[in-house]
Protein backbone atom coordinates (compact mmCIF):
# COMPACT_ATOMS: atom_id res chain seq x y z
CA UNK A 1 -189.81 21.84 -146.43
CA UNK A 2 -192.65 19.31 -147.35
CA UNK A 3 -193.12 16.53 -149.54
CA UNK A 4 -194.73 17.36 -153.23
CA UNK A 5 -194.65 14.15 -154.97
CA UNK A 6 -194.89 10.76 -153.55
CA UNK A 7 -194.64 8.46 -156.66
CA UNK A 8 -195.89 4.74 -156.96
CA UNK A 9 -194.83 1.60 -159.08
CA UNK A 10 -195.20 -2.00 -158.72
CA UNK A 11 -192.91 -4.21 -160.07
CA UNK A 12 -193.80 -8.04 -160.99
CA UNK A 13 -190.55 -9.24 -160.01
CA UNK A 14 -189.79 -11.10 -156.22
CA UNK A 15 -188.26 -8.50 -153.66
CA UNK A 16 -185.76 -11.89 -153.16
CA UNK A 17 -184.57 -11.67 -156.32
CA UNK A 18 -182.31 -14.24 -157.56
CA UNK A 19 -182.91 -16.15 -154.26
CA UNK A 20 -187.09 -16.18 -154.94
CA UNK A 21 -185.85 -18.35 -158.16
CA UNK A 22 -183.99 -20.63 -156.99
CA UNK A 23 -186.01 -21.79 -153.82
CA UNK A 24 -189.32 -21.71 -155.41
CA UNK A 25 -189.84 -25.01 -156.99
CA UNK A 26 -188.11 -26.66 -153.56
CA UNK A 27 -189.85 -28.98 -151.50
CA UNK A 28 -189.27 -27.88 -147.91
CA UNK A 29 -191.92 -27.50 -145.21
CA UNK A 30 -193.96 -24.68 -145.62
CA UNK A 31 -197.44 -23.72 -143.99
CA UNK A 32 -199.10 -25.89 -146.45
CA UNK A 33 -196.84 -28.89 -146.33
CA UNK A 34 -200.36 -31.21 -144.21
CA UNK A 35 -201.75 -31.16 -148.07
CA UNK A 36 -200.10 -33.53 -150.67
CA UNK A 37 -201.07 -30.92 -153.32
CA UNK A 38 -198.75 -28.75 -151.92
CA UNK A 39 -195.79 -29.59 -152.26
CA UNK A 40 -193.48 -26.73 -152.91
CA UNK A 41 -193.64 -22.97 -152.12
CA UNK A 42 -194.25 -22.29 -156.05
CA UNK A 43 -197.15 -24.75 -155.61
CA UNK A 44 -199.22 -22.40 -153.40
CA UNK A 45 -197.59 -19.25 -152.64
CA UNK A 46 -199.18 -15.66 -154.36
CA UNK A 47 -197.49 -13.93 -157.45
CA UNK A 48 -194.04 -12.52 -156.48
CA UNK A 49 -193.97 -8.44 -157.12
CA UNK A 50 -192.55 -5.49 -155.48
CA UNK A 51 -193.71 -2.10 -154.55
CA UNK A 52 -191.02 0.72 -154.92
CA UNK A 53 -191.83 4.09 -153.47
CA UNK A 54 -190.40 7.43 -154.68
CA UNK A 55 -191.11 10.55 -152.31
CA UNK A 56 -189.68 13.71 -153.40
CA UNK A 57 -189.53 17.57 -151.34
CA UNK A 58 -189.64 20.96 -152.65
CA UNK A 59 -185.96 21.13 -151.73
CA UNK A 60 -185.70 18.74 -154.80
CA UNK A 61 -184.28 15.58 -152.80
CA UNK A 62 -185.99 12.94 -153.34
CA UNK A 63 -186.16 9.39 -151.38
CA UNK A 64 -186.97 5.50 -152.11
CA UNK A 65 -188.73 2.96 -150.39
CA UNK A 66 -189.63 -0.53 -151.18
CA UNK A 67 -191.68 -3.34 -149.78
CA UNK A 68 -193.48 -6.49 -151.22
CA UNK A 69 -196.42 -6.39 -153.12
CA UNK A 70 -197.79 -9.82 -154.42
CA UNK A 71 -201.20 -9.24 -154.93
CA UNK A 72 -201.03 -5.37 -155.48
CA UNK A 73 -202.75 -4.69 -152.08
CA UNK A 74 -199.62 -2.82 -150.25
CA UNK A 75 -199.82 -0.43 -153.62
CA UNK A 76 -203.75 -0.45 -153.96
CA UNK A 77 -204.01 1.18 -149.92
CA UNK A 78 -200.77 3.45 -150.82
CA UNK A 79 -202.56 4.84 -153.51
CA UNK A 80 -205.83 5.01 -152.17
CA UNK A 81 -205.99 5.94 -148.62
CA UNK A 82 -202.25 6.70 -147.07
CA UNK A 83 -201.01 8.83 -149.79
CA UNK A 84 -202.76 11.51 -148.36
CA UNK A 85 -200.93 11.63 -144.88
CA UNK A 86 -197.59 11.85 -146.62
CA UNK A 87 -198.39 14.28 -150.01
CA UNK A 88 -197.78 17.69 -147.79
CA UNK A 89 -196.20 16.63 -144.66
CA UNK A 90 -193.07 17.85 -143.54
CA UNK A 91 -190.38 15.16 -144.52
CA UNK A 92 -188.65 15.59 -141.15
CA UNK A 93 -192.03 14.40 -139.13
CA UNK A 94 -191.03 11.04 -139.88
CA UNK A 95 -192.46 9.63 -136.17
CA UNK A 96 -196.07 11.88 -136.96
CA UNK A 97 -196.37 10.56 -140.77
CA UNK A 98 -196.19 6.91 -139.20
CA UNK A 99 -198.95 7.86 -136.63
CA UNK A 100 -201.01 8.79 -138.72
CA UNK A 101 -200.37 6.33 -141.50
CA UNK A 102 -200.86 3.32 -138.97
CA UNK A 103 -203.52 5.00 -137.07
CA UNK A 104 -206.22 5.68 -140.72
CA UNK A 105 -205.46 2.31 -141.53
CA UNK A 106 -206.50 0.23 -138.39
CA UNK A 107 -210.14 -0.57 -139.53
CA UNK A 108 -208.48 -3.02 -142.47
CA UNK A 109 -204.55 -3.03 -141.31
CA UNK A 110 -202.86 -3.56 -138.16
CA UNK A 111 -201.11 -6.40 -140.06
CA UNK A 112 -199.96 -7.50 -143.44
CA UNK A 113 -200.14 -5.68 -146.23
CA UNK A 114 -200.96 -1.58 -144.84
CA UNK A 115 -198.16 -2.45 -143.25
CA UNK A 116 -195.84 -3.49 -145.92
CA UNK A 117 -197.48 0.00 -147.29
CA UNK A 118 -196.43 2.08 -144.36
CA UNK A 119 -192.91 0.66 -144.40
CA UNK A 120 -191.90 1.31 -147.98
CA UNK A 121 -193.18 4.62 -147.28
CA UNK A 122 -190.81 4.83 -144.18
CA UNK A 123 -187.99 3.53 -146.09
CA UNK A 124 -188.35 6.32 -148.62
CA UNK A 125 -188.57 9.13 -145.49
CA UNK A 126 -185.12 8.05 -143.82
CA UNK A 127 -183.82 7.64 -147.51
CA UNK A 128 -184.85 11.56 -148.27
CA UNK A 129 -183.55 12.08 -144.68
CA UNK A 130 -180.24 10.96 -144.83
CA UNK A 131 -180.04 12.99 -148.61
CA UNK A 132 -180.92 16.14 -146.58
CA UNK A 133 -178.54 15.95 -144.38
CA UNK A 134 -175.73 14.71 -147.21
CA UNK A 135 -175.60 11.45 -144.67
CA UNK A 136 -175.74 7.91 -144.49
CA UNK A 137 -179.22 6.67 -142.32
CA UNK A 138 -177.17 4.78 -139.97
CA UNK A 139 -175.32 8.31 -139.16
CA UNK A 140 -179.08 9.33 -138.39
CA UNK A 141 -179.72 6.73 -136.07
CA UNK A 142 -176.89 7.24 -133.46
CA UNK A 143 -173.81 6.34 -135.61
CA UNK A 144 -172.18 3.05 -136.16
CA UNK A 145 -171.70 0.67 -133.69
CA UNK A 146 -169.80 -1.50 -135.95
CA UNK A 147 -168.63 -0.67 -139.19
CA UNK A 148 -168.67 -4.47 -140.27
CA UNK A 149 -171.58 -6.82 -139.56
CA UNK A 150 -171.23 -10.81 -139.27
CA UNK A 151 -173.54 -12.31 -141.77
CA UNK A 152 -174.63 -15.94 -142.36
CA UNK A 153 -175.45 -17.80 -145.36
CA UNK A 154 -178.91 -18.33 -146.43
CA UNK A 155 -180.04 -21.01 -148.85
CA UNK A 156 -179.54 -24.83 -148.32
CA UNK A 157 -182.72 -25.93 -149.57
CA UNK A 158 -183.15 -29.86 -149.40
CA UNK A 159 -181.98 -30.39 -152.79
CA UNK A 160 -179.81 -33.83 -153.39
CA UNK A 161 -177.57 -34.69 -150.42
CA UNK A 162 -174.44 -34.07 -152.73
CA UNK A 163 -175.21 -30.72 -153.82
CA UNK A 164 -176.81 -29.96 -149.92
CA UNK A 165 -172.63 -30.98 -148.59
CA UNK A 166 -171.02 -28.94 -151.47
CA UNK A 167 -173.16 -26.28 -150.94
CA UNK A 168 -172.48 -26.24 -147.33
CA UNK A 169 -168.95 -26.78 -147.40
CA UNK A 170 -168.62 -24.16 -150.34
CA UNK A 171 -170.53 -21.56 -148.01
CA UNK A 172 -167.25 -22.28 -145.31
CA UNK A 173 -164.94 -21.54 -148.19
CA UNK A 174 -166.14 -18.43 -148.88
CA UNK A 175 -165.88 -17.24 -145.27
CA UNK A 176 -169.15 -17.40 -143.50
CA UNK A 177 -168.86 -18.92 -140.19
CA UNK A 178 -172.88 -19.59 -140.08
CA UNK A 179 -175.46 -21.00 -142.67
CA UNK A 180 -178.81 -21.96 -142.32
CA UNK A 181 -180.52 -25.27 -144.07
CA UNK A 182 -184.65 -25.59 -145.12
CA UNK A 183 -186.64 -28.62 -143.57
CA UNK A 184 -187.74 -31.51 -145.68
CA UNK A 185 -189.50 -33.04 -143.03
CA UNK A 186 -193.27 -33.01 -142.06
CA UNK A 187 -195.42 -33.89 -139.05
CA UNK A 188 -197.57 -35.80 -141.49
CA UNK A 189 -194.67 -37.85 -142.34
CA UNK A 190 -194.22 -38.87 -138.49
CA UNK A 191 -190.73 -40.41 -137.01
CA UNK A 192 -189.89 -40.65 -141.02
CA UNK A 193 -189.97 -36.74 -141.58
CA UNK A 194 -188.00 -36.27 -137.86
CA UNK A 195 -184.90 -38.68 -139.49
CA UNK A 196 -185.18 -36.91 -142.85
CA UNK A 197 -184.46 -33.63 -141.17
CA UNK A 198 -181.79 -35.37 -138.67
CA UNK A 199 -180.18 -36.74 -141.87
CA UNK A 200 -179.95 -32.88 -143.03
CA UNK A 201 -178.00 -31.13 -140.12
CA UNK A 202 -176.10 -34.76 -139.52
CA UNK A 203 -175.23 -34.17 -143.09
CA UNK A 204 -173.99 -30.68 -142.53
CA UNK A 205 -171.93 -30.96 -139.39
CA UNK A 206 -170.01 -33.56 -140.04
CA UNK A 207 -169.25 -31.58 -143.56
CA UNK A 208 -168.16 -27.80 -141.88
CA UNK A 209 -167.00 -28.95 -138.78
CA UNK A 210 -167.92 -27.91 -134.84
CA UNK A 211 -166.78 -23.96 -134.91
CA UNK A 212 -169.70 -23.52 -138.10
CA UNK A 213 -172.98 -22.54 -136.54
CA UNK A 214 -176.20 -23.89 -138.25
CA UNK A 215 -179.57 -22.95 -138.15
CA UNK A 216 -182.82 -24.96 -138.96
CA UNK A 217 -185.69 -23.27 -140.63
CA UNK A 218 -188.79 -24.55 -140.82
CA UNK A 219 -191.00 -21.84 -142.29
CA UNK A 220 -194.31 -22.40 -140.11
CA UNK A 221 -194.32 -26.12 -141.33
CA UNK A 222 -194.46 -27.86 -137.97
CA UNK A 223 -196.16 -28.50 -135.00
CA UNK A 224 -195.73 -28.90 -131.48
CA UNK A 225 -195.70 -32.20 -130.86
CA UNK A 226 -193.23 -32.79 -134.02
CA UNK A 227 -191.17 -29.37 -133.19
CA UNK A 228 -190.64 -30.75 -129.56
CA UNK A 229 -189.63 -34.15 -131.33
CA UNK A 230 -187.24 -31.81 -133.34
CA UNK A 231 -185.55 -30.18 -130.45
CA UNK A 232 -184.96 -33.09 -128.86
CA UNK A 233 -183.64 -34.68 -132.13
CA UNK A 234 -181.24 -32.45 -132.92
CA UNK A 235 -179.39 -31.22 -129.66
CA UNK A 236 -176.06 -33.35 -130.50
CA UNK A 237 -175.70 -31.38 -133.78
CA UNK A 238 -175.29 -27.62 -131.82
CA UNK A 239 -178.07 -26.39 -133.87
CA UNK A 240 -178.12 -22.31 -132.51
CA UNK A 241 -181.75 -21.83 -133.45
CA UNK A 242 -184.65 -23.48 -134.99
CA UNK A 243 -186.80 -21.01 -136.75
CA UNK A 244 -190.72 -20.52 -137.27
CA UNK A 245 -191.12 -24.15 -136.57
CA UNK A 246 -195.03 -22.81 -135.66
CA UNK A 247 -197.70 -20.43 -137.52
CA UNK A 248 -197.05 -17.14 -135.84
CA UNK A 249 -200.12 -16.74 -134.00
CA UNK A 250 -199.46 -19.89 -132.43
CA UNK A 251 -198.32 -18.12 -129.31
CA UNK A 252 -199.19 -20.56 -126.66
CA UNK A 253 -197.09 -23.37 -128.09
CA UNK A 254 -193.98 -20.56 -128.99
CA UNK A 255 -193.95 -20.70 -125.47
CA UNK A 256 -194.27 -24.30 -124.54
CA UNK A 257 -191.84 -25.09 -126.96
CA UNK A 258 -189.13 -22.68 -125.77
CA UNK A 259 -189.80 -23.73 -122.34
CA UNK A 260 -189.25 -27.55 -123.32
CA UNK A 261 -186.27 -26.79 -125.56
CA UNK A 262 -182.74 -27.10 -125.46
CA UNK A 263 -182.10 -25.32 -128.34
CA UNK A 264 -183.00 -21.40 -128.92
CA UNK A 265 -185.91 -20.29 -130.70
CA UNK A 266 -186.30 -18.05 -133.18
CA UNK A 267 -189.51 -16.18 -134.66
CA UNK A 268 -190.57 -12.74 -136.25
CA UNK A 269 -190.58 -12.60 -139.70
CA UNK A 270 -194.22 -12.91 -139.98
CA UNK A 271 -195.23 -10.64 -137.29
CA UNK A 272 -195.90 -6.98 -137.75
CA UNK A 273 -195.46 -3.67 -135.75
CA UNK A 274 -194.14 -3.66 -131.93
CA UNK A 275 -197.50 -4.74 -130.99
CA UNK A 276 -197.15 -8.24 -132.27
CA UNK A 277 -193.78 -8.26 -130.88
CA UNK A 278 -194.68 -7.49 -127.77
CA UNK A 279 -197.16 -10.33 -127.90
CA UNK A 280 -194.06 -12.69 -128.11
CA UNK A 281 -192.14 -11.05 -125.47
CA UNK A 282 -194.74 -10.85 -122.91
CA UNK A 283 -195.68 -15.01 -123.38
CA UNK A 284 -191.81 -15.68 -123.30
CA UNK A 285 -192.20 -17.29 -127.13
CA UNK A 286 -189.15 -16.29 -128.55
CA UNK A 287 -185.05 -16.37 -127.54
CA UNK A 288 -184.02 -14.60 -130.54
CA UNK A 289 -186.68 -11.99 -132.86
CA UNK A 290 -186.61 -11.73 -136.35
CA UNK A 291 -188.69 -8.65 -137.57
CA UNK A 292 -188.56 -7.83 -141.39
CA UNK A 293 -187.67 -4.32 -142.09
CA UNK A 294 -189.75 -4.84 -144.82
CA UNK A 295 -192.92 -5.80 -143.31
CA UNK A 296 -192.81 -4.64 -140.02
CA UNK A 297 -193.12 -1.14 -140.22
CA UNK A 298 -189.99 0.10 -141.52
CA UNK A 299 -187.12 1.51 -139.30
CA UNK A 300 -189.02 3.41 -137.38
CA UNK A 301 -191.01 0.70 -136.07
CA UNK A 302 -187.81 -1.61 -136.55
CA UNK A 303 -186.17 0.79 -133.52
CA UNK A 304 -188.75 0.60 -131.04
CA UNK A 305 -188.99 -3.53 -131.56
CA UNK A 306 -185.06 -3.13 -131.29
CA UNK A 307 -185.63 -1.25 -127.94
CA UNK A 308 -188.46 -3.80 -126.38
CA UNK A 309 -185.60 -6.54 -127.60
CA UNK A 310 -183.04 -5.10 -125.55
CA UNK A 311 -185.15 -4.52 -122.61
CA UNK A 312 -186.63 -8.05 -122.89
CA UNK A 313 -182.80 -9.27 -122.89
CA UNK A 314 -183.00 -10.84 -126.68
CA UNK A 315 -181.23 -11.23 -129.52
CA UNK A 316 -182.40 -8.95 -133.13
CA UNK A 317 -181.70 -10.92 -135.64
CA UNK A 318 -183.65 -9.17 -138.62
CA UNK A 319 -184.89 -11.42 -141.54
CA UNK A 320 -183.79 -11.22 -144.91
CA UNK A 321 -180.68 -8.59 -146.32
CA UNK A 322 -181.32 -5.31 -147.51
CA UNK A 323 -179.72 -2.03 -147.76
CA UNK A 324 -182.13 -0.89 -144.97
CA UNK A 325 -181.27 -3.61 -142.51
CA UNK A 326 -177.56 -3.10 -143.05
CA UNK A 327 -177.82 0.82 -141.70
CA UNK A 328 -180.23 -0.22 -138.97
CA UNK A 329 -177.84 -3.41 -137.67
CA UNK A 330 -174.98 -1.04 -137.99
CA UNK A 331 -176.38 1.64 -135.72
CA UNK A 332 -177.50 -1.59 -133.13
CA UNK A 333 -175.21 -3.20 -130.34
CA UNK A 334 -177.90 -6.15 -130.06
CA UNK A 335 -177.96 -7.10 -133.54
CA UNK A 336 -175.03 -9.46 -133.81
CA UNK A 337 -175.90 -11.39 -137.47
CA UNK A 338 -177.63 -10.69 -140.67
CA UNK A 339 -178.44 -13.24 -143.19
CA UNK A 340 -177.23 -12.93 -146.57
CA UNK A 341 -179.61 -14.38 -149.11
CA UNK A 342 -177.51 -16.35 -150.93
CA UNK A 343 -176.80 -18.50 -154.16
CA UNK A 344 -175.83 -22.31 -153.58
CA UNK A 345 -172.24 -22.93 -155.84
CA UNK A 346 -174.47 -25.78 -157.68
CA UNK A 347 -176.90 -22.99 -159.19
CA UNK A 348 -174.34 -20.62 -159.96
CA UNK A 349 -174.85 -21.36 -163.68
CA UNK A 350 -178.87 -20.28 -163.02
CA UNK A 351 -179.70 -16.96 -165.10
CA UNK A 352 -180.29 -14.29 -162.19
CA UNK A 353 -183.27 -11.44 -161.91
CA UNK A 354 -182.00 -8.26 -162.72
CA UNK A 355 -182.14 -5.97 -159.89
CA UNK A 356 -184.42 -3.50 -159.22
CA UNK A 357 -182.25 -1.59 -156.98
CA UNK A 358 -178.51 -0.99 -157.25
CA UNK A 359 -176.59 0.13 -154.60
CA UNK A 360 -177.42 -2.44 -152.27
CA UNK A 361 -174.58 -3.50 -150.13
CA UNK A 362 -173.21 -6.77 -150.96
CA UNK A 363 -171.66 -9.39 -148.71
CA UNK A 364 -168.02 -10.96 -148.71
CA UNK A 365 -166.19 -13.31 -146.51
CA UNK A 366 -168.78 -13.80 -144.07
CA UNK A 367 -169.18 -9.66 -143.54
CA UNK A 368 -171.01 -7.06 -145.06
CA UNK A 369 -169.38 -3.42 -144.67
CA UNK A 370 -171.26 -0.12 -144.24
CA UNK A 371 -171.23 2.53 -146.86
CA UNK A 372 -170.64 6.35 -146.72
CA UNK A 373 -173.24 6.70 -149.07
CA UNK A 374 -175.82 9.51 -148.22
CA UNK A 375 -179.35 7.83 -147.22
CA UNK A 376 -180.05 4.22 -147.89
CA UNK A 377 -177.16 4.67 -151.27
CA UNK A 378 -179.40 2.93 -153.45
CA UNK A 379 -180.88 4.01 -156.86
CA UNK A 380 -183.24 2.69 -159.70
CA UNK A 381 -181.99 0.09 -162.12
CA UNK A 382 -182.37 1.48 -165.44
CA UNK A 383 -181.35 -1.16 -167.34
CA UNK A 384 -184.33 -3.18 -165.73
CA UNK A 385 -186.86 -0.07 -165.08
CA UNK A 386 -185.97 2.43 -167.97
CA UNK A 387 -189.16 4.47 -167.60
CA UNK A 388 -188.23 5.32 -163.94
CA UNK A 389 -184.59 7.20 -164.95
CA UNK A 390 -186.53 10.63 -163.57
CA UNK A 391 -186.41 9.03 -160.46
CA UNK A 392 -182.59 8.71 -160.33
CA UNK A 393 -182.65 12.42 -161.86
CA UNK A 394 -181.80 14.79 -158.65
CA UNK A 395 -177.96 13.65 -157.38
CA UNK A 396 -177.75 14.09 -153.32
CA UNK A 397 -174.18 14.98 -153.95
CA UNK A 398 -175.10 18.11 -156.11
CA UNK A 399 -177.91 19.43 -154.31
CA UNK A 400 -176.82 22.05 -151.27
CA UNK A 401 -177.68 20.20 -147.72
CA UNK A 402 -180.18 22.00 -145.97
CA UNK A 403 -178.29 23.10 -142.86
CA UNK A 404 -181.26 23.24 -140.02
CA UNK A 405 -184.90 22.61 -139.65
CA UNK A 406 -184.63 26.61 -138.21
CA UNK A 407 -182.87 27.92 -141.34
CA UNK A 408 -185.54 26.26 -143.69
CA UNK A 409 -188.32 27.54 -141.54
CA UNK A 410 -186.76 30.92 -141.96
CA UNK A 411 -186.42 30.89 -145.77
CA UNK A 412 -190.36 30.39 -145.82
């Protein structure tokens, strides 16, 4: 068997979604927060798009992958240079196509966007992989360890203190046991931004009670004299982790900080490959790693960072929810939590993106439930990308499952 088509599209649309939307125009810290021009993520941040992968064999099943693509770069070193290690390759060499993939690219990658490349691709492999075998990818990867994952809510941007408490307390409602709020305050605001963000999590404790666990998330917007001010700040709320309160290559102070803090730290959604993650483990910077399936490298990468995790005595906790990261956690004793990227009960009223993707697993009552769906069990949206319905075209269920890599080698 071997791969004949690998197809390509880029979609100007957020890979959040409905949750890109709504958070945009909020004024939390971000990376740029030390500039007064900056004020929001919308104010600075690239244009939102996606890249969606299609790879398809000569057995006729076909796979997708997908990864973000703001500035077209992921797509523009797809279609340019790593195409070529994938167009011919035997689907099953999933481990070689990475090598090789990663390895052509180094010169210009190692980080960012080849790698965003590299994982879509990957997706689409274990997607075509778990079609072949008429499975679902978490059957591929050792079998469920869980059939039900804990997830935790995802939004709480510093909005008006009303709608932050209903939003909260509306979260509780509908089951989760765990949300996670966005940081208003700023170093450049001093001992002002430190009770602006105390005034947050005060806010929300006293709203869902002591058995709700909350998360702070500062999205790179700190530093370390005003993160240690943080920690300190916020130990009689039972905050269970502060996260990316640094830049990520800010190693050094990761690890000053955790050393200094009483309350866990979490980092990872900006890094890339086990490389970088290794980096963290090594300097201690981290109590809890949050690798994006996305970004990182795909699963195949996402398995060895799982492995380094579990020999370094850490917590997974992946970043952002996807159909992807719901098979891998499944299929992984020492990923406890997802995070479900949710929308607050104030903007329910909001008009929502169409999705690119349907089939994506959805959560409920604080739990998102695995599928027997073969592969990733997601398809093209149509109704949103109606000149991609050939991609949709071959159905898993009707095409014979190629019994054994020796049988197909035999039929050639």
């Amino acid at each position: 068997m071997k791969i004949v088509k690998v197809e390509l599209e880029r979609v100007e649309q957020s890979i959040w979604g409905t949750f890109w939307d709504i958070q945009r125009g909020a004024s939390s810290a971000t990376p740029m927060s030390r500039y007064e021009k900056y004020d929001s993520i919308e104010s600075w941040s690239w244009p939102q798009a996606t890249l969606l992968v299609r790879v398809e064999s000569d057995s006729g099943h076909s796979g997708i992958g997908w990864a973000e693509d703001g500035v077209g770069a992921a797509s523009s070193i797809l279609d340019r240079h790593l195409k070529q290690f994938v167009l011919g390759a035997d689907p099953s060499q999933i481990e070689m196509i990475w090598s090789q993939m990663f390895r052509a690219a180094i010169p210009y990658g190692r980080k960012g966007a080849a790698i965003e490349a590299i994982s879509a691709v990957d997706l689409a492999l274990w997607d075509l992989a778990g079609k072949v075998a008429g499975k679902p990818v978490y059957a591929l990867l050792g079998g469920p360890v869980s059939r039900k994952i804990a997830v935790y809510a995802s939004h709480l941007h510093p909005v008006a203190m009303d709608r932050f408490v209903e939003e909260a307390v509306a979260y509780c409602a509908q089951g989760y046991r765990a949300m996670k709020m966005r940081m208003p305050g700023t170093p450049k605001e001093g001992s002002a931004g430190v009770r602006k963000n105390v005034e947050r999590v005060k806010a929300v404790r006293e709203a869902v009670g002591e058995d709700v666990d909350i998360m702070v998330d500062a999205y790179m917007g700190w530093d370390l004299p005003f993160a240690l001010q943080m920690t300190k700040a916020l130990e009689p709320y039972r905050v269970r982790w502060i996260e990316e309160p640094l830049l990520p290559d800010e190693i050094g102070a990761y690890a000053e900080l955790r050393k200094r803090s009483g309350i866990a730290i979490a980092t990872g959604e900006h890094e890339f490959t086990r490389y970088g993650f290794k980096q963290l483990i090594d300097a201690h910077a981290a109590d809890i790693l949050q690798p994006d399936m996305h970004r990182v490298g795909g699963i195949t990468e996402m398995c060895r960072i799982a492995a380094l995790a579990e020999l370094a005595g850490l917590e997974l906790i992946p970043h952002t929810f996807s159909a992807p990261v719901v098979h891998f956690a499944g299929s992984n004793f020492n990923c406890p939590l997802l995070e479900a990227l949710t929308v607050p009960v104030w903007a329910s009223q909001m008009p929502r993106s169409e999705p690119l993707l349907l089939g994506e697993p959805e959560a409920a009552g604080g739990h998102v439930e695995l599928s027997d769906a073969p592969g990733l069990g997601v398809e093209i949206n149509i109704k949103r990308l109606p000149h991609l319905t050939h991609w949709n075209s071959f159905d898993a269920a009707e095409i014979p499952v190629m019994a054994t890599r020796e049988q197909d080698q035999e039929v050639v």
